[in-house]
C-alpha atoms as a PDB file:
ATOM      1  CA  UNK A   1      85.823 -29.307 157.774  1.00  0.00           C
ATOM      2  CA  UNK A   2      82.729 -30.464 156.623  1.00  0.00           C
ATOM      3  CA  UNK A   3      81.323 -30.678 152.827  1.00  0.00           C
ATOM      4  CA  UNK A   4      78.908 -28.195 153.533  1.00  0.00           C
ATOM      5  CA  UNK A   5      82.142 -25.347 154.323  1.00  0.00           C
ATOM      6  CA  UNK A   6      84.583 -26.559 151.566  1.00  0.00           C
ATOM      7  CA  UNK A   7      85.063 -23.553 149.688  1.00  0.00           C
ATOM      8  CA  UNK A   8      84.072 -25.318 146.179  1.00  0.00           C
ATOM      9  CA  UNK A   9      80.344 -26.005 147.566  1.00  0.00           C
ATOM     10  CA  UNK A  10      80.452 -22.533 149.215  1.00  0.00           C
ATOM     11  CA  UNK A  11      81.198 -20.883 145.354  1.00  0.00           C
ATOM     12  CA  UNK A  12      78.489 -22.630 143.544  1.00  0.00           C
ATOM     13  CA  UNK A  13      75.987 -20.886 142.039  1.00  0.00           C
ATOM     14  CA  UNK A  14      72.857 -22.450 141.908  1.00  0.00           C
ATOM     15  CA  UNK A  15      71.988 -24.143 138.674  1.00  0.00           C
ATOM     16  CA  UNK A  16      68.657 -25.302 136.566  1.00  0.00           C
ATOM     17  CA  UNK A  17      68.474 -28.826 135.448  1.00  0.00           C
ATOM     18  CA  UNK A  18      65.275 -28.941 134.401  1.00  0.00           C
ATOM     19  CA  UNK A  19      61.951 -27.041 133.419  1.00  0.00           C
ATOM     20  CA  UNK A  20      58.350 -27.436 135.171  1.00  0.00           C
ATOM     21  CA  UNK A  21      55.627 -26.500 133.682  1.00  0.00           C
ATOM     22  CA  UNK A  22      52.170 -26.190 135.430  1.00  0.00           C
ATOM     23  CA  UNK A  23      48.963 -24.840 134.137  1.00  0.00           C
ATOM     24  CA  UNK A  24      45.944 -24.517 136.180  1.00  0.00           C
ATOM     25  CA  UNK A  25      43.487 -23.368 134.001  1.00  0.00           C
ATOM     26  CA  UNK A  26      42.249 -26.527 132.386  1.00  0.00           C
ATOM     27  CA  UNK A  27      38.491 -27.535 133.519  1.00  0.00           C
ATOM     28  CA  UNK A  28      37.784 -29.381 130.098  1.00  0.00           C
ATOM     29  CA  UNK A  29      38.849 -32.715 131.379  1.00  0.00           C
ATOM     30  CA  UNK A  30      41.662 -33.006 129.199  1.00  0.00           C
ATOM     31  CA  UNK A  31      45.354 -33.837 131.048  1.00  0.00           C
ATOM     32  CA  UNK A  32      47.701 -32.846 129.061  1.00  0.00           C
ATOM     33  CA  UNK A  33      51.704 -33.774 129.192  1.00  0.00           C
ATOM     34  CA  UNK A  34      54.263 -32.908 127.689  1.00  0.00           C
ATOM     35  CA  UNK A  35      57.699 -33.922 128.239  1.00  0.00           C
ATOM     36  CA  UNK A  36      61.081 -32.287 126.443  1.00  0.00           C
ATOM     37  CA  UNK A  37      64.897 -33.388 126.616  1.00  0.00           C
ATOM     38  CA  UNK A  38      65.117 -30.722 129.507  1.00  0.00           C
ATOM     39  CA  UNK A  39      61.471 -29.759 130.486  1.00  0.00           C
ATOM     40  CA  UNK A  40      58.021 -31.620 131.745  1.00  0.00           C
ATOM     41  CA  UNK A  41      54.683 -29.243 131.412  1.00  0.00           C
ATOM     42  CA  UNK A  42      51.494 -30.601 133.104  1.00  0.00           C
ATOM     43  CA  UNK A  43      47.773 -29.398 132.746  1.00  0.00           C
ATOM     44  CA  UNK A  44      46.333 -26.382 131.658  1.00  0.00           C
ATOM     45  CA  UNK A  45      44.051 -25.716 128.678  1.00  0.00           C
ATOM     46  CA  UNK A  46      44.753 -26.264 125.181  1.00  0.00           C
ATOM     47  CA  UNK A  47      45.791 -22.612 124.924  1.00  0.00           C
ATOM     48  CA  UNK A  48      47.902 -22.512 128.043  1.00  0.00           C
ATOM     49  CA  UNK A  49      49.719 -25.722 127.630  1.00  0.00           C
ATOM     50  CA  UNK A  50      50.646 -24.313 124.122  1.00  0.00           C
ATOM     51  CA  UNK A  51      52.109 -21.377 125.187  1.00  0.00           C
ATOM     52  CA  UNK A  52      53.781 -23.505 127.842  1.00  0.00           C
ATOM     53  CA  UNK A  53      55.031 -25.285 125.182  1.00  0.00           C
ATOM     54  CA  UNK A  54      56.048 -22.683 122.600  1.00  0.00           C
ATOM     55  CA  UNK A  55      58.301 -20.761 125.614  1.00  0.00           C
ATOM     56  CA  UNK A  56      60.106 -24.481 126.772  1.00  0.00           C
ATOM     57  CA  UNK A  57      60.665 -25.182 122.834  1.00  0.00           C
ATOM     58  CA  UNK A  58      62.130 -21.399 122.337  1.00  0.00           C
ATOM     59  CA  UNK A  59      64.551 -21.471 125.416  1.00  0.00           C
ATOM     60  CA  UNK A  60      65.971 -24.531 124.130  1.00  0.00           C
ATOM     61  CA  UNK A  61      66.452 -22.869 121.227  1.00  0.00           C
ATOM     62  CA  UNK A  62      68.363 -20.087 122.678  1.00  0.00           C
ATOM     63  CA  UNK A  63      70.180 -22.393 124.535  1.00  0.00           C
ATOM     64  CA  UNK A  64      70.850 -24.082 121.495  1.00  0.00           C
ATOM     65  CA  UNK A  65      72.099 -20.840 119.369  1.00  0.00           C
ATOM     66  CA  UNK A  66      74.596 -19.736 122.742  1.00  0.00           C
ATOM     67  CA  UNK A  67      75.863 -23.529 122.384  1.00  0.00           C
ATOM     68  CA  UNK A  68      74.735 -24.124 126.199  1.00  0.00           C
ATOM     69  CA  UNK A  69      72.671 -26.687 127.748  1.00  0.00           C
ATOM     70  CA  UNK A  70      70.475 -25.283 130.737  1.00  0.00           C
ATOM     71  CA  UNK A  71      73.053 -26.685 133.379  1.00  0.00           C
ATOM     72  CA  UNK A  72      75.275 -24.536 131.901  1.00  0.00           C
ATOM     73  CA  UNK A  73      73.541 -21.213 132.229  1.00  0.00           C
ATOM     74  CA  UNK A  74      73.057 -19.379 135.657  1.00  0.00           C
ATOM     75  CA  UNK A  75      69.664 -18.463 137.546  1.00  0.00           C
ATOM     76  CA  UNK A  76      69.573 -15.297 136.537  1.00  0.00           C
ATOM     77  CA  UNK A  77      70.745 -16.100 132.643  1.00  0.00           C
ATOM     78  CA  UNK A  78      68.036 -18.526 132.452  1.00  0.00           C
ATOM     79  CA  UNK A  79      65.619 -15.144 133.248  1.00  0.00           C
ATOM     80  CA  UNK A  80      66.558 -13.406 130.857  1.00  0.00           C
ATOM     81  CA  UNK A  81      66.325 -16.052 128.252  1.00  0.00           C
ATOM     82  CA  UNK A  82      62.759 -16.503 129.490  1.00  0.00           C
ATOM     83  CA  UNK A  83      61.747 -13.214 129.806  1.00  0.00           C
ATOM     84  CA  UNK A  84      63.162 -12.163 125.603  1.00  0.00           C
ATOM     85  CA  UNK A  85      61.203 -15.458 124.600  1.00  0.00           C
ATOM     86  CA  UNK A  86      58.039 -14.720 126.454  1.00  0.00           C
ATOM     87  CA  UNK A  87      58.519 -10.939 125.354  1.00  0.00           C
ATOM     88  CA  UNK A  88      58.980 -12.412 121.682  1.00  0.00           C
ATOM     89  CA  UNK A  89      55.991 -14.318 121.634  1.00  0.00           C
ATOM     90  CA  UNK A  90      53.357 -11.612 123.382  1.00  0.00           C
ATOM     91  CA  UNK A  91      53.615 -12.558 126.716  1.00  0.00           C
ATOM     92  CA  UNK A  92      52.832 -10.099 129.555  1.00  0.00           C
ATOM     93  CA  UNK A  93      54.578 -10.435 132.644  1.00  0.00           C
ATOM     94  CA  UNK A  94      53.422  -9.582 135.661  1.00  0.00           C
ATOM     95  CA  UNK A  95      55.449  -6.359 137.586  1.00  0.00           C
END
């Protein structure tokens, strides 16, 4: 049997270790970085890279309050997390 069909890699779920972050809308010749205990955000404007920021600080936090780390969460967990802190803060997501 190989390690690819034992049954415990077989029941995994897939899992996040980490946030990316990229924003393409910055043209002001400003590269901005910012890097978090779980998350890395690259480019964007001032006003994208803040959002960026503002949604990677509030999942942590919500992380934080369920007493989970984001390798502890599933894919789809991790969505909804995102999608209550970008609803909390006024973002629109796309249907």
């Amino acid at each position: 049997m190989s390690d690819s069909d034992s049954p415990k890699k077989q029941s995994q779920q897939p899992r996040v270790a980490g946030l990316l972050g990229i924003g393409l809308d910055g043209d002001d010749g400003q590269t901005r970085v910012t890097r978090g205990k779980n998350f890395v955000l690259w480019g964007g404007s001032q006003e994208t890279h803040s959002v960026m920021q503002e949604t990677a600080i509030k999942v942590n936090e919500r992380l934080d309050q369920k007493g989970k780390r984001l390798e502890d969460v599933s894919v789809n967990e991790l969505r909804d997390i995102i999608h209550d802190v970008t609803d909390s803060i006024g973002i629109k997501r796309r249907s």
